[in-house]
Protein backbone atom coordinates (compact mmCIF):
# COMPACT_ATOMS: atom_id res chain seq x y z
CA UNK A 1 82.00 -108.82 -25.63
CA UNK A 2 83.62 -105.63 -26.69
CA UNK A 3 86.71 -106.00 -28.49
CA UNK A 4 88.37 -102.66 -30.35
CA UNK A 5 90.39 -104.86 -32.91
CA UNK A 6 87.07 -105.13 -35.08
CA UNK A 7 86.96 -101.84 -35.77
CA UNK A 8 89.55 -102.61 -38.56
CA UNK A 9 87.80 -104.66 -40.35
CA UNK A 10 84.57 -102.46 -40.68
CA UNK A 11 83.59 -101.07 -44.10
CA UNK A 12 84.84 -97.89 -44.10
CA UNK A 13 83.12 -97.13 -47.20
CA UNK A 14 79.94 -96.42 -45.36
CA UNK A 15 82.08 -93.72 -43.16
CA UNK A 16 81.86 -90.71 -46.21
CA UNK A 17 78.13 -91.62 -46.69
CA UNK A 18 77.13 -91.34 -43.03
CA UNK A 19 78.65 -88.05 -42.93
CA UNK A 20 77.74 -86.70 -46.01
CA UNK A 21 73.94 -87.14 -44.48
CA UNK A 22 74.70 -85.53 -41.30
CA UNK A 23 76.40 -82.62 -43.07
CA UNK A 24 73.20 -82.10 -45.53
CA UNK A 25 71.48 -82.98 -42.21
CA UNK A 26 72.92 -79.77 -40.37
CA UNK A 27 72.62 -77.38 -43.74
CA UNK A 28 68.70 -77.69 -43.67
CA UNK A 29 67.96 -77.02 -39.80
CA UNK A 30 70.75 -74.30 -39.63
CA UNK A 31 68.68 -72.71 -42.73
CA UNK A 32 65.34 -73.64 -41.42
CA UNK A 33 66.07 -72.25 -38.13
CA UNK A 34 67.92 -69.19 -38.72
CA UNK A 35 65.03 -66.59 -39.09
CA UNK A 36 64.72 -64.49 -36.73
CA UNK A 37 64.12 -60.99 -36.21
CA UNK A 38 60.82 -58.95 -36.83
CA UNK A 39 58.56 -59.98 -40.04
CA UNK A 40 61.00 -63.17 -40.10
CA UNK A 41 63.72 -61.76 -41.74
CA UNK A 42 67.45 -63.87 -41.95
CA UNK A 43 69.89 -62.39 -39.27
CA UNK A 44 72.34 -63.47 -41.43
CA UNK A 45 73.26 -66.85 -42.96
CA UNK A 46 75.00 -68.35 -39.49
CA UNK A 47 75.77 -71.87 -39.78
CA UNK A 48 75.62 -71.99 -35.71
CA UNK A 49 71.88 -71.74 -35.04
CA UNK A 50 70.82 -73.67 -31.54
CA UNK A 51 69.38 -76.54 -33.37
CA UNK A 52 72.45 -77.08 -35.56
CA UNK A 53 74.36 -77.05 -31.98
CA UNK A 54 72.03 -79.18 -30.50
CA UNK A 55 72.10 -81.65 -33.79
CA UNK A 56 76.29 -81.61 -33.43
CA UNK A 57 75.99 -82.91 -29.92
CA UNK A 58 73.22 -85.73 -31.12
CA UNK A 59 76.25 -86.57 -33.72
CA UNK A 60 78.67 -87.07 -31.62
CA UNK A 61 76.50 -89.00 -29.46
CA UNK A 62 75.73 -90.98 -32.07
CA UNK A 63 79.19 -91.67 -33.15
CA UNK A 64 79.73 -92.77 -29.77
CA UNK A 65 76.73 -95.13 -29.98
CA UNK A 66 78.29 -96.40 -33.37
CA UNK A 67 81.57 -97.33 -32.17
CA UNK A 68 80.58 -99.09 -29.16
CA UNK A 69 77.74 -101.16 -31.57
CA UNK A 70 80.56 -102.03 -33.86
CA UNK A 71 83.01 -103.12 -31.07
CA UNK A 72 80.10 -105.23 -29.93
CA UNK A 73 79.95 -108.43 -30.46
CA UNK A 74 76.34 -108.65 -32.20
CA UNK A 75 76.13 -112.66 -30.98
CA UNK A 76 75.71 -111.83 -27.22
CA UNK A 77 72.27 -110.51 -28.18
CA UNK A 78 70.85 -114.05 -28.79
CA UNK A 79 71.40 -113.88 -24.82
CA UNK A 80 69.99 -110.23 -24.66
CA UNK A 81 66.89 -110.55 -27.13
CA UNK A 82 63.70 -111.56 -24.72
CA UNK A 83 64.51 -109.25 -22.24
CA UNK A 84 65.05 -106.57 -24.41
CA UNK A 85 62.13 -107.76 -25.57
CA UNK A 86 59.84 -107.64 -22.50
CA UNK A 87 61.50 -104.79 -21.22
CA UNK A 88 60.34 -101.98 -24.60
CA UNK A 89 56.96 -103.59 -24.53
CA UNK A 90 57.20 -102.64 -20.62
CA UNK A 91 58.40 -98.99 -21.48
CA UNK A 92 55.53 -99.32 -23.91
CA UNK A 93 52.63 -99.91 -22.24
CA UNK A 94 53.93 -97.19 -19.22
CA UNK A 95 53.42 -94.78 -21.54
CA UNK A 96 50.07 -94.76 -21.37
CA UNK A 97 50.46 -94.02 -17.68
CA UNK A 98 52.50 -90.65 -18.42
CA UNK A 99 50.69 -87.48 -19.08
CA UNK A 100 50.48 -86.68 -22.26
CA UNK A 101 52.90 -84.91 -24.77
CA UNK A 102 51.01 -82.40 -27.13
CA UNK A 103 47.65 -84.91 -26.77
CA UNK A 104 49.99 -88.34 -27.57
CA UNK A 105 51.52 -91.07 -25.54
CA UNK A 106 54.85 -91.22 -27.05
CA UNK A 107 57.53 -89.35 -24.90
CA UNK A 108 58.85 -90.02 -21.75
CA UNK A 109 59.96 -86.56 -20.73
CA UNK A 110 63.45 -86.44 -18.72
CA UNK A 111 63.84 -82.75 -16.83
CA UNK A 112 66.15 -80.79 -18.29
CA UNK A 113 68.10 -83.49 -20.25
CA UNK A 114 65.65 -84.61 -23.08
CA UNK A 115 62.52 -86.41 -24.03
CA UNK A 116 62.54 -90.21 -24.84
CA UNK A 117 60.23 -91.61 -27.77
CA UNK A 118 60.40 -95.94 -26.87
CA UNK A 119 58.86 -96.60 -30.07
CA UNK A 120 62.10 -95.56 -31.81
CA UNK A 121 63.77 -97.74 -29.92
CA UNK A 122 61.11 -100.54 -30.80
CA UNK A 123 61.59 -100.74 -33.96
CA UNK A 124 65.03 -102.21 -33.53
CA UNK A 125 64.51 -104.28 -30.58
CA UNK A 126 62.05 -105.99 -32.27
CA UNK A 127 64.33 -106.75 -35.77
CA UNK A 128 66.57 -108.18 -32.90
CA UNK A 129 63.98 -110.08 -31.37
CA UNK A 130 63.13 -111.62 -34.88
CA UNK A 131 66.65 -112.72 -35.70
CA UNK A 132 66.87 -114.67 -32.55
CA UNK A 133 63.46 -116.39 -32.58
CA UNK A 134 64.28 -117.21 -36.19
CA UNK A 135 66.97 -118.74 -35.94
CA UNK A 136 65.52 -120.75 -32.82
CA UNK A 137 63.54 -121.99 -35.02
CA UNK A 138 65.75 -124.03 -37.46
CA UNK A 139 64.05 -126.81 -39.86
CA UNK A 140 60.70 -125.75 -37.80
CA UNK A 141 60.91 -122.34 -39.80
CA UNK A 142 58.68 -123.43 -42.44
CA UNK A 143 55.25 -124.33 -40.24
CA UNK A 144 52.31 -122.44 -39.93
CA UNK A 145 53.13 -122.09 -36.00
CA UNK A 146 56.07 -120.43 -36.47
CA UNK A 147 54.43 -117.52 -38.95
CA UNK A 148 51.77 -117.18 -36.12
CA UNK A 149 54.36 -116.50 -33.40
CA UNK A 150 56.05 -114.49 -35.50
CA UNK A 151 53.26 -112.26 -36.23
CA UNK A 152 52.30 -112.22 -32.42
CA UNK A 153 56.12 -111.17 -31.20
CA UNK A 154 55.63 -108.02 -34.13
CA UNK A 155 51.80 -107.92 -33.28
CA UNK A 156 52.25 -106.60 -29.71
CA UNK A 157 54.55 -103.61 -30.00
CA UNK A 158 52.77 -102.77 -33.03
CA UNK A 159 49.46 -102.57 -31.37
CA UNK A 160 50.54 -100.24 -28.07
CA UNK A 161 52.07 -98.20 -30.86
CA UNK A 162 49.03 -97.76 -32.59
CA UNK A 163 47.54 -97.00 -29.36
CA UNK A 164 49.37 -94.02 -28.90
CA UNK A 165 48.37 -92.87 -31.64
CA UNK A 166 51.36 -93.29 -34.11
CA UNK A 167 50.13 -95.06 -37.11
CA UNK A 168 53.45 -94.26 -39.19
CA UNK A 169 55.84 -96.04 -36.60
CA UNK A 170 53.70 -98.83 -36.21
CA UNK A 171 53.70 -99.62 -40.22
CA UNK A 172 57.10 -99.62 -39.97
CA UNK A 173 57.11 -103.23 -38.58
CA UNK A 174 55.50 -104.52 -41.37
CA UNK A 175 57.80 -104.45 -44.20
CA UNK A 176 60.77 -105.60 -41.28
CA UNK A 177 59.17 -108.37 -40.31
CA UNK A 178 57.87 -109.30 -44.06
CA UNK A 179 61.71 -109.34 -45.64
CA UNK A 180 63.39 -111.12 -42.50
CA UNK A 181 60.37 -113.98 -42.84
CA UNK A 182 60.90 -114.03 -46.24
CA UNK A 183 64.99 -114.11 -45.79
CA UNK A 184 64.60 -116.89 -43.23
CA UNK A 185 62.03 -119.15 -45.19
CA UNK A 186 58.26 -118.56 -43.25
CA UNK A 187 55.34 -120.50 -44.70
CA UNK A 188 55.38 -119.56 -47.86
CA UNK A 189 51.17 -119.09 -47.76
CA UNK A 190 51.39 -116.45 -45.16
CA UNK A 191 54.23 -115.02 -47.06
CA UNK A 192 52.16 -114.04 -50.39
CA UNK A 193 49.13 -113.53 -48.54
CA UNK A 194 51.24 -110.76 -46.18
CA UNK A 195 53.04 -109.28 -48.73
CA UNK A 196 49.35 -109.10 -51.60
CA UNK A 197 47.69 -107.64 -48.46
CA UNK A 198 50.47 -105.12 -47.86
CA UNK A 199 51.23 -104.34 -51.93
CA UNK A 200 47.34 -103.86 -52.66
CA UNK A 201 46.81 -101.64 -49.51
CA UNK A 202 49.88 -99.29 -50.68
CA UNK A 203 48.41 -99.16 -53.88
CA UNK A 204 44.96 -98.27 -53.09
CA UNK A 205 46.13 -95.46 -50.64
CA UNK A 206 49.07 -94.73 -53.58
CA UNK A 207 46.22 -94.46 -56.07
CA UNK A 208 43.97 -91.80 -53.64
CA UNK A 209 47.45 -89.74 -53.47
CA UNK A 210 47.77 -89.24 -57.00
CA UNK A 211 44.38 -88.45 -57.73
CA UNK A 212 43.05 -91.91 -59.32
CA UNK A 213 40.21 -92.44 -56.87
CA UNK A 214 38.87 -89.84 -55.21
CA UNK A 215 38.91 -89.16 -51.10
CA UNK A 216 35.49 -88.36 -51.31
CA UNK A 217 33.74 -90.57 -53.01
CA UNK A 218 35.90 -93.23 -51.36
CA UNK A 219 34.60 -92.08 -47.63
CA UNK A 220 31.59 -94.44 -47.22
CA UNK A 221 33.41 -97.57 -47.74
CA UNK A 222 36.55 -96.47 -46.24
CA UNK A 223 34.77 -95.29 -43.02
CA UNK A 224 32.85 -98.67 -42.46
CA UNK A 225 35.96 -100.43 -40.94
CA UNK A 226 37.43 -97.03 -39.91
CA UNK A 227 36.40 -94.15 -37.53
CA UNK A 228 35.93 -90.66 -39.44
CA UNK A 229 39.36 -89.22 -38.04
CA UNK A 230 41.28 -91.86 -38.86
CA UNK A 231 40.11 -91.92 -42.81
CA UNK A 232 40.86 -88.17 -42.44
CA UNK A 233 44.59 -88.76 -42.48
CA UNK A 234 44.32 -90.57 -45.30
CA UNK A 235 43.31 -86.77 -47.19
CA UNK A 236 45.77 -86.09 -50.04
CA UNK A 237 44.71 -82.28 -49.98
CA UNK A 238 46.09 -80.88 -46.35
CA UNK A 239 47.59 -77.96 -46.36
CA UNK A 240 50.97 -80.05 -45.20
CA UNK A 241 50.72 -82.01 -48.72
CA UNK A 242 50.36 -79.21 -50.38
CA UNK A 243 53.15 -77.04 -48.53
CA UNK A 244 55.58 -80.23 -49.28
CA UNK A 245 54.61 -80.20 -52.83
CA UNK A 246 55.30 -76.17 -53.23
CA UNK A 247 58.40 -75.96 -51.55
CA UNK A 248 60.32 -78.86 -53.82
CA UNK A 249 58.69 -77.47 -56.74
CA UNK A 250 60.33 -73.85 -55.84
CA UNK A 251 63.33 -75.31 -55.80
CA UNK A 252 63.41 -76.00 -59.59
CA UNK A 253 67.18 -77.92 -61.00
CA UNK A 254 68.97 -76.43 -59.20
CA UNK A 255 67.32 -74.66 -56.22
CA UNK A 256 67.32 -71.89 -54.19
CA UNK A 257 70.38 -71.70 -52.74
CA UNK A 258 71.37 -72.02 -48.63
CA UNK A 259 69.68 -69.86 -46.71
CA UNK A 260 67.35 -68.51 -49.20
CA UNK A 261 64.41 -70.99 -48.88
CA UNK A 262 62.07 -68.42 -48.25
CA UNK A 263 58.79 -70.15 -48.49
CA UNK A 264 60.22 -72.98 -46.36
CA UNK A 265 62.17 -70.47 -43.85
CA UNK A 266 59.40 -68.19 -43.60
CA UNK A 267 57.37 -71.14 -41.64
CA UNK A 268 55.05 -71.88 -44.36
CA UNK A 269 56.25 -75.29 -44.83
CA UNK A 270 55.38 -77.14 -41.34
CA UNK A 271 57.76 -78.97 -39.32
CA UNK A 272 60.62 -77.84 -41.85
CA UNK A 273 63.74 -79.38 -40.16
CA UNK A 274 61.75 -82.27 -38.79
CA UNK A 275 59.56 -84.50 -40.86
CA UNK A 276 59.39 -81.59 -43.74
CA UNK A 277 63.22 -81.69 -44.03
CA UNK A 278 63.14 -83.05 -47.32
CA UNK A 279 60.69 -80.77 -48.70
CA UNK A 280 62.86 -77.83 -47.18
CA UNK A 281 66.31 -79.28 -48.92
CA UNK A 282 64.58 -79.51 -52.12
CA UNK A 283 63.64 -75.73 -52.21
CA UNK A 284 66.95 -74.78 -51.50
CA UNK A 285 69.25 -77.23 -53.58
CA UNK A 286 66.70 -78.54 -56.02
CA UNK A 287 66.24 -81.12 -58.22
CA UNK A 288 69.86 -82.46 -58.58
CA UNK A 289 70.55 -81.95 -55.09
CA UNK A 290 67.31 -84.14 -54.08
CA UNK A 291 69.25 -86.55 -56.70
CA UNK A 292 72.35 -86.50 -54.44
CA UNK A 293 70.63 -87.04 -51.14
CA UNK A 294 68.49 -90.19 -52.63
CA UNK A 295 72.48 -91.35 -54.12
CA UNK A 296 73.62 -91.43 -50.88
CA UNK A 297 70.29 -93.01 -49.42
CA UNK A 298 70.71 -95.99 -52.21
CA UNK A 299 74.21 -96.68 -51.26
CA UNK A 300 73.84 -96.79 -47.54
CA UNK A 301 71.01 -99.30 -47.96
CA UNK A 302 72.81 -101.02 -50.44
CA UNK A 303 75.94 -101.93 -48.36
CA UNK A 304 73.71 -102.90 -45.72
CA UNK A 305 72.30 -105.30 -47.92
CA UNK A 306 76.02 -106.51 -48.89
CA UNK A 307 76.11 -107.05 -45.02
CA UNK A 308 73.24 -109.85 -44.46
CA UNK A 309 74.81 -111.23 -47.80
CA UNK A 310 78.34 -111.66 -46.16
CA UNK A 311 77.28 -112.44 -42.65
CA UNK A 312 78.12 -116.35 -41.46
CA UNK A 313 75.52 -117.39 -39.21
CA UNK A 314 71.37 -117.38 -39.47
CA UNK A 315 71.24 -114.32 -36.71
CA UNK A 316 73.73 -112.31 -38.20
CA UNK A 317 71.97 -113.00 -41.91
CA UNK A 318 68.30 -112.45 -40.23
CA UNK A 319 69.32 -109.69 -38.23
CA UNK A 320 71.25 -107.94 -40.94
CA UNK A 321 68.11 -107.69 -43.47
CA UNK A 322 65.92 -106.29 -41.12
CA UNK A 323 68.45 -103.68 -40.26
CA UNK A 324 68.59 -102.67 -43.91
CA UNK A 325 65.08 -102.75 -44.28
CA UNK A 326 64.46 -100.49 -41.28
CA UNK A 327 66.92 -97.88 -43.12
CA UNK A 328 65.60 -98.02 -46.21
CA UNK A 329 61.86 -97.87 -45.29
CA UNK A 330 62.49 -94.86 -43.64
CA UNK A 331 63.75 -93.20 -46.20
CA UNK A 332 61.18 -94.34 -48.68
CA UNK A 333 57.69 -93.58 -46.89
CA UNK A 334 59.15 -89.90 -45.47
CA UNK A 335 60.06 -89.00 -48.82
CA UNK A 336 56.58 -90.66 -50.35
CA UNK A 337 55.34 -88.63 -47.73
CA UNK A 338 56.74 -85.18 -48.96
CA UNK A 339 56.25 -86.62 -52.36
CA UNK A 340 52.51 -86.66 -52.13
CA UNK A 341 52.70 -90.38 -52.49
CA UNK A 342 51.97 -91.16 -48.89
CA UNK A 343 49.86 -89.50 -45.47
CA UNK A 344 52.16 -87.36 -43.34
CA UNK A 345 52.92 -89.90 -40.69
CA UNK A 346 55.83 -87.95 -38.82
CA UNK A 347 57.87 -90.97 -40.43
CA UNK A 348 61.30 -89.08 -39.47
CA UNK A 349 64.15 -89.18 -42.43
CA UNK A 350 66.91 -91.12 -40.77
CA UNK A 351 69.83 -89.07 -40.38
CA UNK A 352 68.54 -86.07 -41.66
CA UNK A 353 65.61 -84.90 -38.76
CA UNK A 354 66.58 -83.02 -36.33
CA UNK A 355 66.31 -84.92 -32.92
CA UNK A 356 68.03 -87.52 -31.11
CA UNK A 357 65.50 -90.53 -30.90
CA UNK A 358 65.68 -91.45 -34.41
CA UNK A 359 69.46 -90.78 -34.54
CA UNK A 360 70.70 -92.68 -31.63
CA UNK A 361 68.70 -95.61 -33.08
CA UNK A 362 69.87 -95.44 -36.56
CA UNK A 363 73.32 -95.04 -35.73
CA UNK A 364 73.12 -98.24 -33.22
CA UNK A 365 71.61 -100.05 -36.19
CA UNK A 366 74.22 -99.03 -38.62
CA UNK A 367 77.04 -100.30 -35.63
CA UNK A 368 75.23 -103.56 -35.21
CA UNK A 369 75.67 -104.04 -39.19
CA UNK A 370 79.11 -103.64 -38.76
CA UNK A 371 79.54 -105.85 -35.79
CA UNK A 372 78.43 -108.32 -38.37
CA UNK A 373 80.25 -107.47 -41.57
CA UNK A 374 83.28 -107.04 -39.16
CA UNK A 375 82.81 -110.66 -38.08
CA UNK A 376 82.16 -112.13 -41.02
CA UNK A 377 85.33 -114.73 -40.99
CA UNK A 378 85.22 -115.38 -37.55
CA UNK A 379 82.98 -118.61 -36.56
């Protein structure tokens, strides 16, 4: 099941990229958590806040998490898949019999050691989940019964998500489960009505962001399928938007510099080294080094893409495009978020958030694509 000799036959060009986002990772929360002392003034510019420490340790528990994925051999979860199935829909719905975390049902908290978010967790048991009924499948792929199933093993999850609330975790399935049906050859019907529904929804909501149609005058029809709080997120102009907005457009070319984001490190930009990180790197390394991070972003999607192209078997193929897709989506609606492109969903930016949730998962994702590009001979 676990067999070391793979690791030499991983591509070890996605080693440099990984780190390179963990290091820009650990830049912005040292920065954004530095300030201290009376009227929020910089102790000094220490690279060994307690978040970065507590971020290091989430590394190298995630580098831990990597290696064992990668060792793993990613076929023993066509054995694994409906349990782990029924078992985060379980952790799911016991959420709701938790007390609640800051008014949401999303955390199981463990004393003293940490707090667990299942939904993160979720997102990838379901792409597994997917790659195993799909294949299943076979010449059977193409019926309307199989898009139906399909939409009922993403449909649950999704919903007890929603439930919690977390709107911006739950739309994550979408766009998985669209490009693995579409890699594996649904009903090609359910395909383009999925994916019109999906494109003319992000462009309506796109269009709001940037002013086109306005959140007002859009209200009454938007609130007749949706309750007035809800719509409310929708609101381009929150003080959040508008923070996000500021802070990259301090950073000018070539930004700030470490350590000096003062509009960001004075507070004023919420949640700055969690779902506002990428507003807070842009103040202080600016346009080019926004550039940079999104270079990086491209090429770790794009040699997870080389992964479901390489990979031997229908699993491997399914299972590697929804992994890609979960890594690039992530990126994409938390920086349309910070962008003003998007509602602030608390989308996290993989790699780059500080926390451990998102982390563990992403790394585990990235060692199950090379458990697959690793086996890619082997039959």
């Amino acid at each position: 099941m676990w067999d070391h000799r793979v690791l030499s036959r991983i591509d070890f060009r996605i080693l440099p990229v990984v780190a390179g986002l963990m290091m820009i990772s650990l830049l912005v929360i040292s920065s954004m958590t530095g300030m201290t002392g009376e009227g929020g003034d910089f102790e000094g510019p220490s690279f060994w806040t307690a978040f970065a420490k507590s971020q290091i340790r989430w590394f190298c528990l995630g580098w831990i998490v990597f290696v064992l994925c990668a060792a793993f051999d990613y076929r023993k979860l066509r054995e694994w898949s409906p349990f782990l199935y029924v078992g985060i829909v379980i952790l799911l719905i016991g959420l709701f019999f938790t007390n609640p975390i800051q008014n949401v049902h999303r955390w199981y908290r463990i004393p003293s050691v940490a707090s667990i978010q299942p939904s993160e967790q979720a997102k990838l048991i379901v792409v597994i989940a997917l790659g195993w009924f799909l294949e299943r499948k076979g010449s059977r792929i193409g019926t309307f019964s199989t898009a139906l199933q399909m939409g009922a093993i993403v449909g649950l999850p999704f919903l007890l998500i929603l439930k919690q609330p977390d709107l911006g975790t739950a739309l994550m399935f979408y766009p998985i489960a669209l490009t693995m049906g579409y890699v594996a050859g649904i009903h090609k019907g359910v395909q383009k009505l999925a994916a019109g529904a999906g494109l003319a929804l992000l462009l309506l909501v796109t269009l709001m962001f940037v002013g086109i149609l306005d959140h007002e005058k859009m209200r009454p029809t938007f609130t007749t399928v949706m309750k007035e709080y809800q719509y409310e997120r929708l609101n381009p102009n929150t003080y959040h938007q508008k923070a996000a907005q500021t802070a990259i457009a301090i950073g000018g070319l070539t930004g700030t510099g470490w350590h000096k984001g003062d509009f960001s490190g004075r507070k004023w930009l919420p949640a700055a080294h969690t779902d506002s990180v990428f507003a807070a790197y842009g103040e202080e390394f600016g346009f080019l080094g926004l550039v940079f991070l999104l270079f990086l972003f491209y090429i770790l999607v794009y040699f997870s893409f080389q992964v479901a192209v390489a990979a031997k078997d229908p699993f491997g193929r399914f299972l590697a495009a929804g992994l890609a897709v979960y890594l690039g989506v992530h990126a994409l609606i938390n920086i349309g978020m910070m962008c003003a492109l998007l509602p602030i969903s608390g989308v996290p930016l993989i790699l780059i958030t500080y926390g451990g949730s998102s982390l563990l998962t992403t790394m585990a994702a990235l060692g199950l694509l090379q458990s697959i590009y690793s086996r890619r001979f082997m039959f």
